[in-house]
PDB file of N, CA and C in Angstrom:
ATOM      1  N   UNK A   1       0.842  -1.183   0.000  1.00  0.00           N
ATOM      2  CA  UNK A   1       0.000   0.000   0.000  1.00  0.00           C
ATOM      3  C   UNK A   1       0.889   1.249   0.000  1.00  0.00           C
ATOM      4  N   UNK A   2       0.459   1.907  -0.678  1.00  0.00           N
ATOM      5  CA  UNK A   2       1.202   3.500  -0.675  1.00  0.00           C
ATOM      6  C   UNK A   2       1.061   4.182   0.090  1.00  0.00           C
ATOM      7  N   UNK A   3       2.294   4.826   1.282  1.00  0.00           N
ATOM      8  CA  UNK A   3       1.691   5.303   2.248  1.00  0.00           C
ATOM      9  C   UNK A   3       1.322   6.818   2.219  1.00  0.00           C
ATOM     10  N   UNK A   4       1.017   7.369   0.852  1.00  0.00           N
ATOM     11  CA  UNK A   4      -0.123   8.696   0.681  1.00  0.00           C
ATOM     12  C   UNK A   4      -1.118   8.191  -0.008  1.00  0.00           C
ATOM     13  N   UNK A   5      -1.484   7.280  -0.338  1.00  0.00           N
ATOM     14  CA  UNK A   5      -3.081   6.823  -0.917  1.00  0.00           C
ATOM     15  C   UNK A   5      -3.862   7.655   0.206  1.00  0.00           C
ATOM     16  N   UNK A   6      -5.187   8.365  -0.030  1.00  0.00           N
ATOM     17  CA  UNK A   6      -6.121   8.548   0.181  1.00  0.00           C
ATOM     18  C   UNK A   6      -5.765  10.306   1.038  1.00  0.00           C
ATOM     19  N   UNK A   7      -4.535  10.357   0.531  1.00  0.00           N
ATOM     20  CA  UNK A   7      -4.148  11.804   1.087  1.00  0.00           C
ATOM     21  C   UNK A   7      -4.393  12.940  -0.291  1.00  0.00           C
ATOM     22  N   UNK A   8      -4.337  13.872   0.386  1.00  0.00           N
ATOM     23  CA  UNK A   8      -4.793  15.397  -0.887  1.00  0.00           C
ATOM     24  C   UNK A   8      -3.382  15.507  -1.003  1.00  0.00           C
ATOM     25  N   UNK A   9      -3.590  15.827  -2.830  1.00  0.00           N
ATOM     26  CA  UNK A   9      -2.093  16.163  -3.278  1.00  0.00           C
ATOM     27  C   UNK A   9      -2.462  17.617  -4.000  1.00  0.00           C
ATOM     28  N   UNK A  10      -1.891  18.405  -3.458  1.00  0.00           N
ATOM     29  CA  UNK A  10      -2.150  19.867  -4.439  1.00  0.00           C
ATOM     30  C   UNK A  10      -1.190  19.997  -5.664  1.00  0.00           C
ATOM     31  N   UNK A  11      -2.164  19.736  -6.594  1.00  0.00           N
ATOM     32  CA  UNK A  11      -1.538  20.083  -8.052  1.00  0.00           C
ATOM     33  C   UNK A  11      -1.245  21.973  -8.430  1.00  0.00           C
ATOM     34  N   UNK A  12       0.059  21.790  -8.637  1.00  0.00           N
ATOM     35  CA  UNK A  12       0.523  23.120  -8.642  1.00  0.00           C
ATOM     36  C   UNK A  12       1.023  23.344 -10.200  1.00  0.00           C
ATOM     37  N   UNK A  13       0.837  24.842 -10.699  1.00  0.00           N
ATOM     38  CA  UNK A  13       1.423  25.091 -11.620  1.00  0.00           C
ATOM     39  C   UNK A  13       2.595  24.831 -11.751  1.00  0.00           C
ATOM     40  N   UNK A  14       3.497  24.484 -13.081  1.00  0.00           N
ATOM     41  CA  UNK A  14       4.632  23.690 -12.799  1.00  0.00           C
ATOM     42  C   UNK A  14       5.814  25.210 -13.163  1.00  0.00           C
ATOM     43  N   UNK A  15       7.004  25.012 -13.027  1.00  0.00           N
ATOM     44  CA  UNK A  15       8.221  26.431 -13.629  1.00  0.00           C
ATOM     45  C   UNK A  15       7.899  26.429 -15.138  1.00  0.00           C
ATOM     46  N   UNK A  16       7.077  27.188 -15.509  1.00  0.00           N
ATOM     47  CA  UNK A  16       7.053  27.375 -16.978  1.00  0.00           C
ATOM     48  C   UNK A  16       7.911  28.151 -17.563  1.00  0.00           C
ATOM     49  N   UNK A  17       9.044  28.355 -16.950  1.00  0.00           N
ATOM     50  CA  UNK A  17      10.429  29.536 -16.907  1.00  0.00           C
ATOM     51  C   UNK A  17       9.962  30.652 -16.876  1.00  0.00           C
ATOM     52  N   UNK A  18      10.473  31.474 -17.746  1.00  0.00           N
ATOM     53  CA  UNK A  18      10.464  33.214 -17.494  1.00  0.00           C
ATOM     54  C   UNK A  18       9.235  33.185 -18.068  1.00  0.00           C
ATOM     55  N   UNK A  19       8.460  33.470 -17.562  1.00  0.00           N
ATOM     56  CA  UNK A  19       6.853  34.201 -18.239  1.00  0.00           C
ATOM     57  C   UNK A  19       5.770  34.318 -17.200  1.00  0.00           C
ATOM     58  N   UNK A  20       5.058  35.670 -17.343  1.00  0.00           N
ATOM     59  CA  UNK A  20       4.336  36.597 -16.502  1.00  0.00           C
ATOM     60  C   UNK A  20       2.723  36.190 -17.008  1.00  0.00           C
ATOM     61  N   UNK A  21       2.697  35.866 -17.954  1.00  0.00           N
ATOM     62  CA  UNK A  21       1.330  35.235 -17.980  1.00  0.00           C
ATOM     63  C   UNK A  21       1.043  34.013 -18.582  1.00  0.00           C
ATOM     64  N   UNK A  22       0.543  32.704 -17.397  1.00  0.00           N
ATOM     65  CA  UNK A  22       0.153  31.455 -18.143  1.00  0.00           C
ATOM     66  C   UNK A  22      -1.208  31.296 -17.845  1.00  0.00           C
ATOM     67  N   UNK A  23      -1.674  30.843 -18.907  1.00  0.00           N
ATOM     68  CA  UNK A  23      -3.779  30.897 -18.568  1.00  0.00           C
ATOM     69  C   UNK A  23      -3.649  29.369 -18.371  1.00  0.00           C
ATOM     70  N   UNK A  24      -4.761  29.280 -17.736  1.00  0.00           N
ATOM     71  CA  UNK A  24      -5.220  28.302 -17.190  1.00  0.00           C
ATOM     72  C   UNK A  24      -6.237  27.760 -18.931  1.00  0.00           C
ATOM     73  N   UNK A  25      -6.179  26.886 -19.994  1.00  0.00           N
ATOM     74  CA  UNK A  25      -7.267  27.072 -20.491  1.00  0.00           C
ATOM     75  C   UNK A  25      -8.223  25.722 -20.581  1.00  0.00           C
ATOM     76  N   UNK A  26      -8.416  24.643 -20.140  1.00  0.00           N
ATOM     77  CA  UNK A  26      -9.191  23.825 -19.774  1.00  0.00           C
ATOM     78  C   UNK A  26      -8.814  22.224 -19.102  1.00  0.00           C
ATOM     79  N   UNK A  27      -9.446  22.182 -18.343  1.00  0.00           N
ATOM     80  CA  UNK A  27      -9.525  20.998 -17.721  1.00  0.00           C
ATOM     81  C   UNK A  27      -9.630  19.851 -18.586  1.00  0.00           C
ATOM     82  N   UNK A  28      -9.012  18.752 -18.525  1.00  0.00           N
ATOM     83  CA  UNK A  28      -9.050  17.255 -19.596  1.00  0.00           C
ATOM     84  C   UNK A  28      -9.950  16.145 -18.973  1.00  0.00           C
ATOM     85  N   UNK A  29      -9.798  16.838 -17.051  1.00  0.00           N
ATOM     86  CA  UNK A  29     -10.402  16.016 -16.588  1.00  0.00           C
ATOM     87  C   UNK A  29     -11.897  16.585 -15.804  1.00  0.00           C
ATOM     88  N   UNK A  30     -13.089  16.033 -14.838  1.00  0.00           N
ATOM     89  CA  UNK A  30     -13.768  17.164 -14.451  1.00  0.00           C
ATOM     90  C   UNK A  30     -13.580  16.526 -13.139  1.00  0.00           C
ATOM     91  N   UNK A  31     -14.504  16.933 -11.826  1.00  0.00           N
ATOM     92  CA  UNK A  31     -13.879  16.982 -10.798  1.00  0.00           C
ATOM     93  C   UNK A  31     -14.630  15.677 -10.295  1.00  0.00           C
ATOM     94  N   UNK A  32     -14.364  15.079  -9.628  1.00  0.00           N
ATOM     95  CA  UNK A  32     -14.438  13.727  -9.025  1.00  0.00           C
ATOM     96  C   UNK A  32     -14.137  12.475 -10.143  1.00  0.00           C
ATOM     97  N   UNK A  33     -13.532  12.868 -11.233  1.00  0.00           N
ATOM     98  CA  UNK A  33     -12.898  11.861 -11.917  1.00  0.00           C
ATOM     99  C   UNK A  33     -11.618  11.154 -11.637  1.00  0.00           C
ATOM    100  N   UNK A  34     -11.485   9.620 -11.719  1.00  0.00           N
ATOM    101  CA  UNK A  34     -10.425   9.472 -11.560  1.00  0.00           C
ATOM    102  C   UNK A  34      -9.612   9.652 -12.885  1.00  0.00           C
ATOM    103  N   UNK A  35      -8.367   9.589 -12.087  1.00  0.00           N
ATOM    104  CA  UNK A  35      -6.828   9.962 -13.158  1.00  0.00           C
ATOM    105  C   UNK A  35      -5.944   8.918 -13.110  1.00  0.00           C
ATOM    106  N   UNK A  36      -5.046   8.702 -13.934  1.00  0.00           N
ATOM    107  CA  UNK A  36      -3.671   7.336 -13.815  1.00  0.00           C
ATOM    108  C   UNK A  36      -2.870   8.534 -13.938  1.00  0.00           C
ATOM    109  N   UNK A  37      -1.700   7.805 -12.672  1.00  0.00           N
ATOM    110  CA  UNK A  37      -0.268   8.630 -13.255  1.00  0.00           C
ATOM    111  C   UNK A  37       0.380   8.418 -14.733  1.00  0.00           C
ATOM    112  N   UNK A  38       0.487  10.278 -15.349  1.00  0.00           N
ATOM    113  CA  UNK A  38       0.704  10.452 -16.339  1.00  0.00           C
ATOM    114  C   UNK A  38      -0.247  10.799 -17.569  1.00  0.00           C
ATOM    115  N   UNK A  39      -0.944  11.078 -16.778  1.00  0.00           N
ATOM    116  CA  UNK A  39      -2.004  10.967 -17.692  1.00  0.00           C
ATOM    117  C   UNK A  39      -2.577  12.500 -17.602  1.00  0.00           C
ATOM    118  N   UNK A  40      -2.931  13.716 -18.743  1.00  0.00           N
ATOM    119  CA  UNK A  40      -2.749  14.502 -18.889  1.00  0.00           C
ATOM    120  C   UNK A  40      -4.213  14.788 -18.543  1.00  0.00           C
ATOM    121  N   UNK A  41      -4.136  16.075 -17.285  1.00  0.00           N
ATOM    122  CA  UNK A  41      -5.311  16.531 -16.577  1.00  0.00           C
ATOM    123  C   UNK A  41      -5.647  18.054 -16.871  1.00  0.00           C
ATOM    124  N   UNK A  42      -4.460  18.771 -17.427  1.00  0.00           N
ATOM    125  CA  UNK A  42      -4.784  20.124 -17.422  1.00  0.00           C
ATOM    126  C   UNK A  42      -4.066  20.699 -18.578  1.00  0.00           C
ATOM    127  N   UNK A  43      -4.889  21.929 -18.807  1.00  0.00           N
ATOM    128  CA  UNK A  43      -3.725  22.887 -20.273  1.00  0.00           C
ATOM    129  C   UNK A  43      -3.315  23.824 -19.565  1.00  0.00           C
ATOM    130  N   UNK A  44      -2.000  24.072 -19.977  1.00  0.00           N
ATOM    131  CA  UNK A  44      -1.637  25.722 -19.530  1.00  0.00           C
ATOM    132  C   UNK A  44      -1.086  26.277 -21.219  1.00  0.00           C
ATOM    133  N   UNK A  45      -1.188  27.660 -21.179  1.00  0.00           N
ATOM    134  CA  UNK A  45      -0.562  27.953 -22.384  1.00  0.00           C
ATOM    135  C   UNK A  45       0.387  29.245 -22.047  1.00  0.00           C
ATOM    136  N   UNK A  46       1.007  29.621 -22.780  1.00  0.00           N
ATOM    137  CA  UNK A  46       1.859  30.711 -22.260  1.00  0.00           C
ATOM    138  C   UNK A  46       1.752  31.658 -23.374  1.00  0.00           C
ATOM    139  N   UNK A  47       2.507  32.956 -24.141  1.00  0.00           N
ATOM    140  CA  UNK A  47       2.496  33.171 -25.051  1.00  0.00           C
ATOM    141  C   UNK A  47       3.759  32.593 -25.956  1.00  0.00           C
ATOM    142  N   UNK A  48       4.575  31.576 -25.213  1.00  0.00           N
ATOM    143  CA  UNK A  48       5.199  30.636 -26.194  1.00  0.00           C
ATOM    144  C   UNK A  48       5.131  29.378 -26.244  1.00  0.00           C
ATOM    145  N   UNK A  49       4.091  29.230 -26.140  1.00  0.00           N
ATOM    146  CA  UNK A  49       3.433  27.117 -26.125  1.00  0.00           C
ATOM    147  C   UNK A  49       2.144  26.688 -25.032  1.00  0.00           C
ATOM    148  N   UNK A  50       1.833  25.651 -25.148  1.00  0.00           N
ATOM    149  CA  UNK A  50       1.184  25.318 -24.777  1.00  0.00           C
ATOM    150  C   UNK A  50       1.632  23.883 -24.085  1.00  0.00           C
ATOM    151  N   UNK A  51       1.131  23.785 -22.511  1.00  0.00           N
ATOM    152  CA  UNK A  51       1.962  22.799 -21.602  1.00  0.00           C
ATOM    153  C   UNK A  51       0.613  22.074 -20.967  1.00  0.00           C
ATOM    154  N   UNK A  52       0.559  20.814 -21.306  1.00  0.00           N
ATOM    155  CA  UNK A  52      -0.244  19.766 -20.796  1.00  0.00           C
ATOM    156  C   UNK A  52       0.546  19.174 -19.149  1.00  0.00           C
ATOM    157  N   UNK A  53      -0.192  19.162 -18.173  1.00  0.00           N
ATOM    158  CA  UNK A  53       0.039  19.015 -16.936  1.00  0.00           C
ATOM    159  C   UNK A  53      -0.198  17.334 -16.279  1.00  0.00           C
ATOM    160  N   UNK A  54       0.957  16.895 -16.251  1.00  0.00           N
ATOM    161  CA  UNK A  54       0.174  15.033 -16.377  1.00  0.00           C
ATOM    162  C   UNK A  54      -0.130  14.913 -14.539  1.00  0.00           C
ATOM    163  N   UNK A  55      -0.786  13.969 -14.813  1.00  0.00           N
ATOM    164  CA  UNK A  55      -1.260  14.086 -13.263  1.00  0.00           C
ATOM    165  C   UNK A  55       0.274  12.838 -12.755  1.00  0.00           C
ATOM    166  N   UNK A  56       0.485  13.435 -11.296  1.00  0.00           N
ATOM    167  CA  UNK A  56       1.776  12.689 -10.760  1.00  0.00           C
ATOM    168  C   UNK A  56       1.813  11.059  -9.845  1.00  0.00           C
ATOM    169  N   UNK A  57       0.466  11.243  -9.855  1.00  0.00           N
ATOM    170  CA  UNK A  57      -0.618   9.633  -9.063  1.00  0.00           C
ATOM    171  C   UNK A  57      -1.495   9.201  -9.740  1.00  0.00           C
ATOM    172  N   UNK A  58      -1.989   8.515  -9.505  1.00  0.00           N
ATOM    173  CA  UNK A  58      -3.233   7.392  -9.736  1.00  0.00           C
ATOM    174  C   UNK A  58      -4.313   8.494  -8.605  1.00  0.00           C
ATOM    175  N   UNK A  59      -5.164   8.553  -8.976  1.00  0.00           N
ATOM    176  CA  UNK A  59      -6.080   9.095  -7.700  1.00  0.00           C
ATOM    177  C   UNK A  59      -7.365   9.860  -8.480  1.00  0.00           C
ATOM    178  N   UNK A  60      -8.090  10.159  -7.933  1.00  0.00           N
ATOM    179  CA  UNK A  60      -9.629  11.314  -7.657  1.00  0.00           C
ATOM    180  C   UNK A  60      -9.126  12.794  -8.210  1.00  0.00           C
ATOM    181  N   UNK A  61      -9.491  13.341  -9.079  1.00  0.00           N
ATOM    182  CA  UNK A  61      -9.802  14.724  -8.840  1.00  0.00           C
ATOM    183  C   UNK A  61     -10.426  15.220  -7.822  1.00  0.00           C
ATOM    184  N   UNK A  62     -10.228  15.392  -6.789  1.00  0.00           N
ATOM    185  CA  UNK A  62     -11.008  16.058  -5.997  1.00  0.00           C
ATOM    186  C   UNK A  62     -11.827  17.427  -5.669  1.00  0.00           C
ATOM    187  N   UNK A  63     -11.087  18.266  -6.410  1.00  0.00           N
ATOM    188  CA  UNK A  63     -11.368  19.846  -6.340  1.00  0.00           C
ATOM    189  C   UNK A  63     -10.652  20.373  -7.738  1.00  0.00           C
ATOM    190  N   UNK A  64     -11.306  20.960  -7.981  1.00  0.00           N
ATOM    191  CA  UNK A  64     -10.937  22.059  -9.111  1.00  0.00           C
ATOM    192  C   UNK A  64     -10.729  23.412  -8.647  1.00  0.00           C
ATOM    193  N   UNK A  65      -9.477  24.035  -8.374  1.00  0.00           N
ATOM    194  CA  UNK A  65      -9.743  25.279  -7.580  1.00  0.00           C
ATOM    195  C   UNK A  65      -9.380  26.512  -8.607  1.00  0.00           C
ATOM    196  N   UNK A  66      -8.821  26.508  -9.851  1.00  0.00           N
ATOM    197  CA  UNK A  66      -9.017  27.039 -10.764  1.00  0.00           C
ATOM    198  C   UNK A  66      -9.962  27.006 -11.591  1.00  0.00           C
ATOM    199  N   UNK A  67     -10.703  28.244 -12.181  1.00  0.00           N
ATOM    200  CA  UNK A  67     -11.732  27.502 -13.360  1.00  0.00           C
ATOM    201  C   UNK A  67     -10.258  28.259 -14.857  1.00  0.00           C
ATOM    202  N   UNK A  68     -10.883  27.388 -15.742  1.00  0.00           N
ATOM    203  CA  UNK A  68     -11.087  27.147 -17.377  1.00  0.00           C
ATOM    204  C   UNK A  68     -10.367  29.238 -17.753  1.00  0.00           C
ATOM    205  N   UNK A  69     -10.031  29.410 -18.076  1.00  0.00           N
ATOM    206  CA  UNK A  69      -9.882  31.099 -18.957  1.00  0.00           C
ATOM    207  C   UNK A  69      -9.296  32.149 -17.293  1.00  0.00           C
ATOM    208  N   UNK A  70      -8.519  31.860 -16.739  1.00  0.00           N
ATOM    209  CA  UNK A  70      -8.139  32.160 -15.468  1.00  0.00           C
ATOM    210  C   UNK A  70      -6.696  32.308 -15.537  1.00  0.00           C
ATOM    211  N   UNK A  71      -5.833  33.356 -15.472  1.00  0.00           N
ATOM    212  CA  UNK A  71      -4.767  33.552 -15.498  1.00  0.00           C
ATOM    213  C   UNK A  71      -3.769  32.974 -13.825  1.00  0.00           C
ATOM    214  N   UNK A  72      -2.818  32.487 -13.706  1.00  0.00           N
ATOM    215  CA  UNK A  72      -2.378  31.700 -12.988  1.00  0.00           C
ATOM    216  C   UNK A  72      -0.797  32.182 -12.703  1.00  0.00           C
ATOM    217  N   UNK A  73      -0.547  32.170 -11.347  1.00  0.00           N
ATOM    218  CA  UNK A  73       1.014  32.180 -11.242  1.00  0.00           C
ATOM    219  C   UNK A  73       1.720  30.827 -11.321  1.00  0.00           C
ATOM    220  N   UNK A  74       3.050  30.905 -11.147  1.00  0.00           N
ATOM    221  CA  UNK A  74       3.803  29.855 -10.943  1.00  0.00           C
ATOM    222  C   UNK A  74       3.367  29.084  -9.302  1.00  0.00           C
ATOM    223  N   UNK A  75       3.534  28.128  -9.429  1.00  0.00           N
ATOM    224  CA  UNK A  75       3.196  26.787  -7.759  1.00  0.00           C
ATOM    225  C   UNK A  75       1.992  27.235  -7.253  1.00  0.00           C
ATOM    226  N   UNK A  76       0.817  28.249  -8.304  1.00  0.00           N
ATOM    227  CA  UNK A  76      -0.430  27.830  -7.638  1.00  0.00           C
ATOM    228  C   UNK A  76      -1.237  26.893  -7.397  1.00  0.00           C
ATOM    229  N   UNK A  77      -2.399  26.616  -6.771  1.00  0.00           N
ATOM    230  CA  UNK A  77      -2.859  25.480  -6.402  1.00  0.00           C
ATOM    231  C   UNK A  77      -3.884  25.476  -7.289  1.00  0.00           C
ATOM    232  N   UNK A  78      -3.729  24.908  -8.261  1.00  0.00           N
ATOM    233  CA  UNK A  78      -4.831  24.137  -9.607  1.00  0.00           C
ATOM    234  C   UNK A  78      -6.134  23.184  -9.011  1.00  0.00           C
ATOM    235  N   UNK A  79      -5.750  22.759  -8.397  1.00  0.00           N
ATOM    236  CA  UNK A  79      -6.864  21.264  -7.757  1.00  0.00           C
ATOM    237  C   UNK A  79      -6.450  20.440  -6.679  1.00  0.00           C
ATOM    238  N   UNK A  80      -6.674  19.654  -6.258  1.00  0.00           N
ATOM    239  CA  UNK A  80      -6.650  18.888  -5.546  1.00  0.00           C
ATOM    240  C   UNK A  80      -7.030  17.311  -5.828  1.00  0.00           C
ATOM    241  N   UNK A  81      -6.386  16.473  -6.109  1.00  0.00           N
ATOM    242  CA  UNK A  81      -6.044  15.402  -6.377  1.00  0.00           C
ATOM    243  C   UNK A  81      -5.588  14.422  -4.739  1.00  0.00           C
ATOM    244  N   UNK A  82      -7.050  13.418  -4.879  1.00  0.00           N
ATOM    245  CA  UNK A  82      -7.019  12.279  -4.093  1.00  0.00           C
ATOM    246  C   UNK A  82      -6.327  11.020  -4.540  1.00  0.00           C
ATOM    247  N   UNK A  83      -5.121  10.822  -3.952  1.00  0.00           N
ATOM    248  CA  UNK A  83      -3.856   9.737  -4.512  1.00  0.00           C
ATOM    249  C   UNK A  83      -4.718   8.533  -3.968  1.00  0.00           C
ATOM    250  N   UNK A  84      -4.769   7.673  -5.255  1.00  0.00           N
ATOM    251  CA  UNK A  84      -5.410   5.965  -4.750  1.00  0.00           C
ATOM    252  C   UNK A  84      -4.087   5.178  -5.568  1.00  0.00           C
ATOM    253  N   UNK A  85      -4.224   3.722  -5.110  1.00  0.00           N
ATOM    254  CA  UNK A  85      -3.566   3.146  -5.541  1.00  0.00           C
ATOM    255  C   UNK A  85      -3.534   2.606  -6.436  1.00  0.00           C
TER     256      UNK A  85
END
């Protein structure tokens, strides 16, 4: 057994390097869905690309604490993700 199964993992914006604005622009997943590690849960875009966010566990969406067209800093808290095994 994994000993964070059934713990909250806060999914954070990841270092998208130097840049002042990354939008949030839609969810892949919705909220109480489950996810597999690696498996791509979120878009971010910047004004030089666009960065798919893979989820880092097996687990629950639990919370969506960003919505969809929402501008975002770096290591904010995107959601909340329930780690299962």
């Amino acid at each position: 057994m994994n000993s964070r199964e059934n713990q909250p993992f806060p999914l954070r914006t990841p270092d998208l390097g130097d840049t002042d604005k990354i939008e949030l622009v839609k969810w892949l997943v919705g909220q109480g869905e489950s996810v597999q590690e690696g498996q791509e849960i979120v878009e971010l875009v910047t004004d030089k690309a666009a960065f798919p966010v893979e989820s880092p566990y097996n687990g629950v969406l639990l919370e969506i604490k960003v919505k969809a067209g929402s501008i975002v800093k770096k290591d904010e808290v995107l959601g909340i993700l329930e780690i299962k095994a």
